[in-house]
Structures are given as C-alpha cells and as structure tokens.
Protein backbone atom coordinates (compact mmCIF):
# COMPACT_ATOMS: atom_id res chain seq x y z
CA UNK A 1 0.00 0.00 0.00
CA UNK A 2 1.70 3.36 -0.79
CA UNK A 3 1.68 6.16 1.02
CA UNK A 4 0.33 9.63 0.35
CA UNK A 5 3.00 12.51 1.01
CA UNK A 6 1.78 15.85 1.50
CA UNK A 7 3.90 18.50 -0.13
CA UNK A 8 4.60 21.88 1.73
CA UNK A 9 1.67 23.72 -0.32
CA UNK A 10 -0.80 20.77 0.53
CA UNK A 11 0.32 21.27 4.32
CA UNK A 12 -0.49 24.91 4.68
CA UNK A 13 -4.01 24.49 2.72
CA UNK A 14 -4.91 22.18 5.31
CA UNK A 15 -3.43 24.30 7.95
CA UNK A 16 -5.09 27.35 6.81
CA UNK A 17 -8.61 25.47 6.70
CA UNK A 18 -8.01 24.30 10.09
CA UNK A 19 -7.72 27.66 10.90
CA UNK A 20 -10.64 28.87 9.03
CA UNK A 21 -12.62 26.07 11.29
CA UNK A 22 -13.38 23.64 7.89
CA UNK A 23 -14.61 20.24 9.00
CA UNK A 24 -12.03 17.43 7.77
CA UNK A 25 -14.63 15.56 5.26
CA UNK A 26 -14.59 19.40 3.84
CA UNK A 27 -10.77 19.11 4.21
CA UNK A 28 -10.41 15.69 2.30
CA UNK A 29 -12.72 17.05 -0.55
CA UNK A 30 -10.59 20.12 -1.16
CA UNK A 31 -7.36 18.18 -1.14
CA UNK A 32 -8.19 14.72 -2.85
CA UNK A 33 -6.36 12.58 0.30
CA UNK A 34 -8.12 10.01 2.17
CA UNK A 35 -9.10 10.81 5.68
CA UNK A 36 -7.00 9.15 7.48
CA UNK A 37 -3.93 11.14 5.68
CA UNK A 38 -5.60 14.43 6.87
CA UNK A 39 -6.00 13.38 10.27
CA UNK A 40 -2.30 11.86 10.46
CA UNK A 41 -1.32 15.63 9.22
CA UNK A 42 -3.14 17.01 11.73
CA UNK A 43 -1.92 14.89 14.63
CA UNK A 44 1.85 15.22 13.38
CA UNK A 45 1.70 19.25 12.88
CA UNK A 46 -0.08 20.33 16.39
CA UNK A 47 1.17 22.44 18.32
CA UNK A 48 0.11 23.31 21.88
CA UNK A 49 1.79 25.56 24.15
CA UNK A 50 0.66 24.12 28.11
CA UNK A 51 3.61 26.31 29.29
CA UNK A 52 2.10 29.33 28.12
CA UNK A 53 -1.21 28.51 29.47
CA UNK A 54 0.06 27.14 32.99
CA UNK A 55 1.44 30.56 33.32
CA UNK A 56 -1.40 32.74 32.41
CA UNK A 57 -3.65 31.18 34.17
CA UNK A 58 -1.85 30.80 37.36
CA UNK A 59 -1.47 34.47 37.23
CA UNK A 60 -4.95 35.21 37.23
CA UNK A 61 -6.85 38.23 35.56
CA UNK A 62 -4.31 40.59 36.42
CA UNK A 63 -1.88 39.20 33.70
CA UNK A 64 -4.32 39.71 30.69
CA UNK A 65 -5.35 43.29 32.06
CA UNK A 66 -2.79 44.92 34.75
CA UNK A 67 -4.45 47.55 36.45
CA UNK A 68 -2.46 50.52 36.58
C-alpha cells in the first residue's frame, strides 16, 4: 500500500482550513487525500503551548489586564 505525502503547499491548505474552522470531510474534498492522511497531518503538525497557558492562568486576571 503506498503512502500519500503531503507536499509543503498541501500542508499549509490544510493548515489554513483548520484555521478557518473547515470540517475534515470538507478538508479531504478540497485536497483529494483520504481521511485518514488528513487526520495523520493534523496529529503530526499540532502544536500546543501548556507552558504558556500554565502561566497565564496561574497568574490570574491581572496578567491579561494589569491595572495601573
């Protein structure tokens, strides 16, 4: 069974749909991969930041707006 590789444009369309909040069945239409290639691109290319999110939480309101 071969395997589909996504090429750099292919990437960012999906990324940018993602973005855009496109369902994946949407996704697979506009790019003419099978579904389980789009979700395997989505699962490799996440990116989550818990760091970030650890620390502006644990700083409460006063981080997003200080009070001066």
């Amino acid at each position: 069974m071969n395997r589909a590789e996504l090429n750099l444009a292919e990437r960012r369309t999906i990324e940018d749909l993602l973005h855009r909040k496109v369902k994946v069945f949407e996704i697979v239409g506009q790019t003419n991969h099978h579904r389980a290639t789009v979700y395997r691109e989505i699962k490799r290319n996440y990116f989550t930041d818990q760091e970030l999110w650890r620390i502006t939480t644990s700083m409460g309101a006063g981080a997003i707006h200080p009070i001066c």
